[in-house]
Protein backbone atom coordinates (compact mmCIF):
# COMPACT_ATOMS: atom_id res chain seq x y z
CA UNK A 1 4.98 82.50 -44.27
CA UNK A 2 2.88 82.10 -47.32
CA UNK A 3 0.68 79.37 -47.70
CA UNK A 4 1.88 77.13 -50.32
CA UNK A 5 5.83 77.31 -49.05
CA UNK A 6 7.73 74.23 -47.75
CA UNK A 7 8.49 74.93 -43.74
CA UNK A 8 11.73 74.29 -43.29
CA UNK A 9 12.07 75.72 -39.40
CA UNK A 10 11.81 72.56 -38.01
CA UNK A 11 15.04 71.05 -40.60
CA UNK A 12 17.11 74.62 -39.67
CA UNK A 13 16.57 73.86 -35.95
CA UNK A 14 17.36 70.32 -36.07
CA UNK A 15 20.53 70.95 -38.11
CA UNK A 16 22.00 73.44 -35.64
CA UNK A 17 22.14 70.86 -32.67
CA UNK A 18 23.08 68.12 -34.48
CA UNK A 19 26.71 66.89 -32.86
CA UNK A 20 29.66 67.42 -35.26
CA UNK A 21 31.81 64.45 -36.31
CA UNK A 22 35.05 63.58 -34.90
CA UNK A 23 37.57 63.66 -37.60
CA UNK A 24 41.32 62.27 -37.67
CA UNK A 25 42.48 65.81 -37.35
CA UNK A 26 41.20 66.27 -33.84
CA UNK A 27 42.41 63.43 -32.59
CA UNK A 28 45.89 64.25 -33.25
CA UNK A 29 45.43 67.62 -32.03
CA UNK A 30 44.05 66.03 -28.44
CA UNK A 31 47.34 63.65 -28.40
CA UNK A 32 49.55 66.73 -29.41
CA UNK A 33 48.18 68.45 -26.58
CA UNK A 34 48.63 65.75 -24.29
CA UNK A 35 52.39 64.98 -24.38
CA UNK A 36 53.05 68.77 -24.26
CA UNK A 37 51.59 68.55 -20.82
CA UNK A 38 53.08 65.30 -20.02
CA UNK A 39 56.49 67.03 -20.94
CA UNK A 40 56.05 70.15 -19.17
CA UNK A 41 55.84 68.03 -15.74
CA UNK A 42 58.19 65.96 -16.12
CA UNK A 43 61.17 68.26 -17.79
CA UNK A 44 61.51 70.07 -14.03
CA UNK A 45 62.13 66.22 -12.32
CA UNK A 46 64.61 65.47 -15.03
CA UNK A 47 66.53 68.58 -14.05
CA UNK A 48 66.61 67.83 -10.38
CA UNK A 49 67.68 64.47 -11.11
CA UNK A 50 70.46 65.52 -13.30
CA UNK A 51 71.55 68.29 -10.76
CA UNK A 52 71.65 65.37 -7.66
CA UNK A 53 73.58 63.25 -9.87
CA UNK A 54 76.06 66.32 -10.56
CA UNK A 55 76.65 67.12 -7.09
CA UNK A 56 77.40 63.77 -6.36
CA UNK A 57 80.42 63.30 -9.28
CA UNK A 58 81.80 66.50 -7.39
CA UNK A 59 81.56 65.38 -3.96
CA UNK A 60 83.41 62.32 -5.05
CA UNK A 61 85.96 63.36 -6.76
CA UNK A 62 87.13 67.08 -4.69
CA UNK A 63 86.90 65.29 -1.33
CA UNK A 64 89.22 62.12 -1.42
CA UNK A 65 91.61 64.79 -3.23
CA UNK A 66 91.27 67.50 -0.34
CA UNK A 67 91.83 64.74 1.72
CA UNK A 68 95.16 63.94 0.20
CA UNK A 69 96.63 67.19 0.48
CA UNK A 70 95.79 67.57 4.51
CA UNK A 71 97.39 64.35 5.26
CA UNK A 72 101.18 64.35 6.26
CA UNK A 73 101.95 61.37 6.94
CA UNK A 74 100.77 56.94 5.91
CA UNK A 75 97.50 56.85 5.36
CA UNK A 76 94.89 54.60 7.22
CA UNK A 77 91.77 53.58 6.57
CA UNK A 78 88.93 53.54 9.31
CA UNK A 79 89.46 49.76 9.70
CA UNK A 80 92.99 50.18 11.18
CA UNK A 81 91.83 53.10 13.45
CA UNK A 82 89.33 51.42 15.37
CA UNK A 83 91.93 48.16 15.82
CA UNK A 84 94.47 50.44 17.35
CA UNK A 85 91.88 51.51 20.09
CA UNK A 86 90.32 47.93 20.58
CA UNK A 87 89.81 46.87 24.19
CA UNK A 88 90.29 43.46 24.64
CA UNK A 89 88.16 41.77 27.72
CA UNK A 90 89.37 37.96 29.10
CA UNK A 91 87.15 36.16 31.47
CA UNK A 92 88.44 33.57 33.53
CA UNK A 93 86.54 29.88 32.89
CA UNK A 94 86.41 29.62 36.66
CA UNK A 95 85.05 33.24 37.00
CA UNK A 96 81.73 33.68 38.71
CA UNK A 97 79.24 35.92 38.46
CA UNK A 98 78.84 38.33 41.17
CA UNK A 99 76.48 41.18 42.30
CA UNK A 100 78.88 44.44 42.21
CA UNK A 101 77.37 47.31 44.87
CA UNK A 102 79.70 50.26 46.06
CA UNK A 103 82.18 48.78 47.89
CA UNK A 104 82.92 46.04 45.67
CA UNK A 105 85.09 47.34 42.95
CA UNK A 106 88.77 48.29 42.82
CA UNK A 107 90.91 51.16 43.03
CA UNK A 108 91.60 52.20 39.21
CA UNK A 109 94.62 54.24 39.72
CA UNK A 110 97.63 54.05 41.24
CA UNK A 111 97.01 56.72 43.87
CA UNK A 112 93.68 55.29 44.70
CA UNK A 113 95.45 51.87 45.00
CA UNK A 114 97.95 53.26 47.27
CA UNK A 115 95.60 54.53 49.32
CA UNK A 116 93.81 51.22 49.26
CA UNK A 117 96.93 49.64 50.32
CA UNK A 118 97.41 52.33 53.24
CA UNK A 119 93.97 51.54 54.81
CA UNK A 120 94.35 48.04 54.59
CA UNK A 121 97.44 48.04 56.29
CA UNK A 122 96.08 50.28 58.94
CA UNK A 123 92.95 47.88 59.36
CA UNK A 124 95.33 45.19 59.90
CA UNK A 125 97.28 46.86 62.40
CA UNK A 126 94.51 48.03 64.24
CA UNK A 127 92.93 44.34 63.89
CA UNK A 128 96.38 42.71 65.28
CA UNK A 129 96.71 45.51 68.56
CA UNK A 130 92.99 44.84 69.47
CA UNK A 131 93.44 41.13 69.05
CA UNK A 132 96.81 41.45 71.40
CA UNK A 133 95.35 43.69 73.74
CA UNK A 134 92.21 41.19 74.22
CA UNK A 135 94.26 38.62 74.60
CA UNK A 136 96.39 40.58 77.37
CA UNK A 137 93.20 41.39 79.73
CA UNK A 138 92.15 37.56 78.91
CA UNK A 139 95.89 36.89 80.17
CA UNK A 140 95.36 39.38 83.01
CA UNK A 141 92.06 38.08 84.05
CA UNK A 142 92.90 34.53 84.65
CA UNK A 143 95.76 35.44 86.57
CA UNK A 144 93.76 37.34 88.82
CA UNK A 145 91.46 34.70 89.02
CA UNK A 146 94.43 31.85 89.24
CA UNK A 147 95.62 34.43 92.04
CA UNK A 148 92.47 34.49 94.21
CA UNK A 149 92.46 30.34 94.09
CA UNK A 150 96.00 29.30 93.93
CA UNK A 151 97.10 28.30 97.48
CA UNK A 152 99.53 30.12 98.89
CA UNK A 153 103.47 29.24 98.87
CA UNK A 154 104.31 27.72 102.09
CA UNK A 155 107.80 26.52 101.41
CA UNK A 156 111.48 27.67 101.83
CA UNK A 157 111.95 31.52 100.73
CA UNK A 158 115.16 31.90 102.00
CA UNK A 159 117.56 31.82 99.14
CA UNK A 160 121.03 30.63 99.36
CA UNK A 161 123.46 33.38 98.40
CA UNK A 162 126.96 31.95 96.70
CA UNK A 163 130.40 33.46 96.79
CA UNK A 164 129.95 35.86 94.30
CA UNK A 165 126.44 37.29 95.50
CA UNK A 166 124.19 35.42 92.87
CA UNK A 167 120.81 33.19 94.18
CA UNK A 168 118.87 31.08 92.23
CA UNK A 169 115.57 32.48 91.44
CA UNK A 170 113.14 30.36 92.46
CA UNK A 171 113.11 28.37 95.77
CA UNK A 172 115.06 24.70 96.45
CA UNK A 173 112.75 22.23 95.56
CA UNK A 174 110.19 24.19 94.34
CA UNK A 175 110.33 23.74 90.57
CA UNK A 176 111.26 21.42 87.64
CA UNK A 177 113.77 22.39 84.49
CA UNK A 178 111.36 22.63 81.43
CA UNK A 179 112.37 24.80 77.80
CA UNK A 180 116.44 25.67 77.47
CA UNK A 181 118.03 28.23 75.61
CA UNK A 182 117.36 27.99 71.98
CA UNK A 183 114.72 25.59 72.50
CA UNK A 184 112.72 25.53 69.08
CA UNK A 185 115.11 28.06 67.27
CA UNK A 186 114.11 31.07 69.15
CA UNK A 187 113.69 30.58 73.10
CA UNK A 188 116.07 32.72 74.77
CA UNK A 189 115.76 31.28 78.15
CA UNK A 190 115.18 28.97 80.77
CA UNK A 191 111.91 27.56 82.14
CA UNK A 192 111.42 27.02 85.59
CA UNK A 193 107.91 24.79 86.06
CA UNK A 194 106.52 25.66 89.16
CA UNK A 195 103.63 26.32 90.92
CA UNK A 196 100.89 29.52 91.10
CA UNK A 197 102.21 31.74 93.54
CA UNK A 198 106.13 30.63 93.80
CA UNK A 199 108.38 33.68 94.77
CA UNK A 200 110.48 34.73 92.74
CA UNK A 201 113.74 36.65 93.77
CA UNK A 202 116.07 38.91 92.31
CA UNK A 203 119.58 37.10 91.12
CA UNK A 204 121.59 39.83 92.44
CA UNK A 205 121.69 43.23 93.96
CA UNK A 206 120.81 45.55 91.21
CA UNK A 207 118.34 48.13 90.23
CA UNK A 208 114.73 47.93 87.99
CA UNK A 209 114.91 48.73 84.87
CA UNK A 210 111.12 47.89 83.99
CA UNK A 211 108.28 46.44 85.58
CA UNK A 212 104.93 45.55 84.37
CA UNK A 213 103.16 44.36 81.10
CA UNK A 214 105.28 43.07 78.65
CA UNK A 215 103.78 41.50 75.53
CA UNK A 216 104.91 38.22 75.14
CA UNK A 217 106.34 38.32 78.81
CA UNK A 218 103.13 39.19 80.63
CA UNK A 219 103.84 40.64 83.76
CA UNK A 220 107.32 40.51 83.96
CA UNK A 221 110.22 42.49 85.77
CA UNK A 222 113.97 43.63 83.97
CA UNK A 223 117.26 44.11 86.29
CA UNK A 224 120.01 45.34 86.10
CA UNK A 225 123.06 43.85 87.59
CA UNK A 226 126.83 44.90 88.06
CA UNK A 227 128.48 41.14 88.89
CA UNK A 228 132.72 40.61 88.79
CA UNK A 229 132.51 43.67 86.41
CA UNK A 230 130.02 42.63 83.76
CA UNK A 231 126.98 44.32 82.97
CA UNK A 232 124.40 41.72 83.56
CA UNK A 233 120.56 42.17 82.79
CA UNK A 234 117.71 39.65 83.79
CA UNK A 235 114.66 39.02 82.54
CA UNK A 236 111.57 37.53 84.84
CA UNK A 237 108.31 36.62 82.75
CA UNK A 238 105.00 34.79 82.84
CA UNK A 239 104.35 36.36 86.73
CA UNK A 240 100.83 35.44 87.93
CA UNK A 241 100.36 38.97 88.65
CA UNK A 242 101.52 42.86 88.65
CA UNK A 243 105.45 43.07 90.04
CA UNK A 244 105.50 44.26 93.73
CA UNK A 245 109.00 45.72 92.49
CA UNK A 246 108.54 49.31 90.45
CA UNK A 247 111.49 50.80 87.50
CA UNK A 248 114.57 52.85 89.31
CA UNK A 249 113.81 50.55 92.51
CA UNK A 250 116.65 49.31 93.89
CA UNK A 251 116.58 45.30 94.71
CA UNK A 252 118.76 43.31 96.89
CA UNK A 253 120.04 39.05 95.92
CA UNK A 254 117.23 36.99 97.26
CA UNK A 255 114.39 39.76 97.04
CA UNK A 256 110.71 38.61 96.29
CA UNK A 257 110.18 40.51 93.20
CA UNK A 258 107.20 38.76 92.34
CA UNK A 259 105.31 35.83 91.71
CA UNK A 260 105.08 32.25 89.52
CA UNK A 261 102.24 32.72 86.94
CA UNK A 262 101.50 31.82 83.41
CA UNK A 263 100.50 35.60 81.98
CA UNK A 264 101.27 36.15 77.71
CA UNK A 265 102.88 34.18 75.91
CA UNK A 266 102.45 30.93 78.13
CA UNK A 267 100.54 27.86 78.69
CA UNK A 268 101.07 26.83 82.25
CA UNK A 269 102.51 28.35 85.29
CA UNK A 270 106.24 29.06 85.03
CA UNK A 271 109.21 31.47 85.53
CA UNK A 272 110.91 32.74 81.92
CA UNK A 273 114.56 33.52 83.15
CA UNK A 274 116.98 35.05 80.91
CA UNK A 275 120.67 36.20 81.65
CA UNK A 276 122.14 38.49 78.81
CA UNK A 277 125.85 39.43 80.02
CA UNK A 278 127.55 42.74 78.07
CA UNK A 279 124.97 42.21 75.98
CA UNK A 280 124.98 38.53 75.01
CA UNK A 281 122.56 36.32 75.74
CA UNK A 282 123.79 33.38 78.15
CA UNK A 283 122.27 29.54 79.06
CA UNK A 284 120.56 30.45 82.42
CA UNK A 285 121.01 26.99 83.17
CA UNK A 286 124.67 26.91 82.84
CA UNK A 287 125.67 30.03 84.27
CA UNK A 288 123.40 30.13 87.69
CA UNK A 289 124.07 28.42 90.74
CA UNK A 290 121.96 25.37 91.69
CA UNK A 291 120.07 25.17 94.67
C-alpha cells in the first residue's frame, strides 16, 4: 500500500460481517413455509378421519338391511328376547335363611324325585318294622319276666264240656268280661280279664293252624274247628308266653293251649277270643257257653 492512500481494510472487513436486515419479504416466505408443513401433517389425519366416518355410514346402512332379508318371520327387538327368558324368583316373607351343605337341597327332576320318594318310603318302612320289632322283644321280655313272678294258677282247670262239645276258654271264676265285639269300631272280640298265668283251653276238638308271634296278638294260637257242620276258627291272643301247642297239632275241647298274658297289642293281662264261623266273625260272648 502506498503511503499517502486511505486504508480501507478495516471498513471492507467490517462490512462483510455486518448482519443483513430482515425485510417484509422474508417474513412471508418463513410463514409460507410454515403452513406448508402444518398442512402436510395434518392432510394424512383428515383422511383417516374421513375414511372412519365412511365405514361407519356403510356399516349402518348394509347391516340392518342384511338383517331384513335373513329374517322370516315378526321381528323382535333385544328387549322382548331377554323378557321371554326371564326367571322370576318369589321368596316367602316367613322364609328363613338357612345354611345349604350337600344333603340339603332337592331332587330337580322328576326321576331324581322319584327316587327321592322311593328311599323315603323305604326309610319309613324300615323305621316302622324296627320300631315293631322293638316293641315285640319289649313285649316278649316282660312276659318272661311277668312269667318268672306271676304266681302260679291254682284254681279249677277242668273245663265243663256242653252238649255239643264246646268249653269255655278260660276257667269258672277265673276272669271278668272286659272289651265286646266291635268295641271302639274295630275290636273283633271278646276280652276275658284275668290273671298272669290263667290256662287257657281249646273251645273244641280241632287242629292248629298257627302258633306263635303274632303282631298285634302277641303270642297267640289259631284253631281250627269242625262244630254241627260249620267251619269254625278261633283266635287266642295276648298269651304271657310262647304256645305249648305247635301248627298241624291236633287239640282236644278243654286242652291247655297256653297261658293268660298281656304280650302286643295289650295293656294288662287278658285272653283276646275271637269266633269267626264260615268265615264271619261272631260275638264270642253270645255264642259260647257260660261257665
Amino acid at each position: 500500500m502506498s503511503a499517502g492512500a486511505p486504508d480501507t481494510s478495516d471498513r471492507t472487513a467490517t462490512a462483510a460481517v455486518a448482519p443483513r436486515k430482515i425485510t417484509r419479504s422474508d417474513v412471508r416466505r418463513a410463514e409460507r413455509a410454515m403452513r406448508a408443513e402444518s398442512t402436510r401433517t395434518v392432510r394424512p389425519l383428515r383422511a383417516a378421519g374421513t375414511m372412519a366416518a365412511v365405514l361407519a355410514l356403510l356399516a349402518g346402512v348394509a347391516i340392518p338391511a342384511y338383517a331384513a332379508t335373513q329374517s322370516g318371520g315378526e321381528q323382535v327387538t333385544a328387549h322382548e328376547v331377554a323378557e321371554a327368558d326371564a326367571q322370576s324368583l318369589t321368596v316367602d316373607e316367613g322364609s328363613t335363611a338357612s345354611q345349604l351343605n350337600a344333603t340339603s337341597y332337592s331332587a330337580t327332576t322328576a326321576e331324581e324325585i322319584e327316587k327321592k320318594k322311593a328311599a323315603e318310603e323305604a326309610a319309613k318302612r324300615a323305621k316302622e318294622m324296627a320300631a315293631a320289632a322293638a316293641k315285640a322283644a319289649a313285649n316278649q321280655a316282660a312276659a318272661n319276666q311277668g312269667s318268672g313272678q306271676a304266681a302260679a294258677y291254682t284254681g279249677n282247670t277242668t273245663p265243663t264240656v256242653s252238649a255239643d262239645g264246646v268249653v269255655f276258654p278260660l276257667p269258672s271264676g277265673s276272669w271278668t268280661a272286659g272289651r265286646g265285639l266291635w268295641d271302639s269300631g274295630y275290636h273283633q272280640g271278646w276280652d276275658l280279664l284275668a290273671s298272669a298265668n290263667t290256662p287257657i283251653f281249646a273251645i273244641a276238638d280241632g287242629t292248629v293252624s298257627s302258633a306263635g308271634w303274632s303282631g298285634g296278638y302277641g303270642n297267640a294260637v289259631f284253631i281250627n274247628h269242625n262244630i254241627g257242620g260249620d267251619a269254625v276258627r278261633s283266635t287266642y291272643g295276648h298269651m304271657i308266653s310262647t304256645p305249648i301247642v305247635s301248627p298241624g297239632q291236633q287239640v282236644s275241647a278243654g286242652q291247655i293251649i297256653g297261658y293268660v298274658g298281656s304280650t302286643g297289642s295289650s295293656t294288662a293281662n287278658h285272653l283276646h277270643i275271637e269266633i269267626h264261623i264260615n268265615g264271619a266273625v261272631v260275638a264270642p260272648e253270645n255264642w259260647l257257653p257260660r261257665n
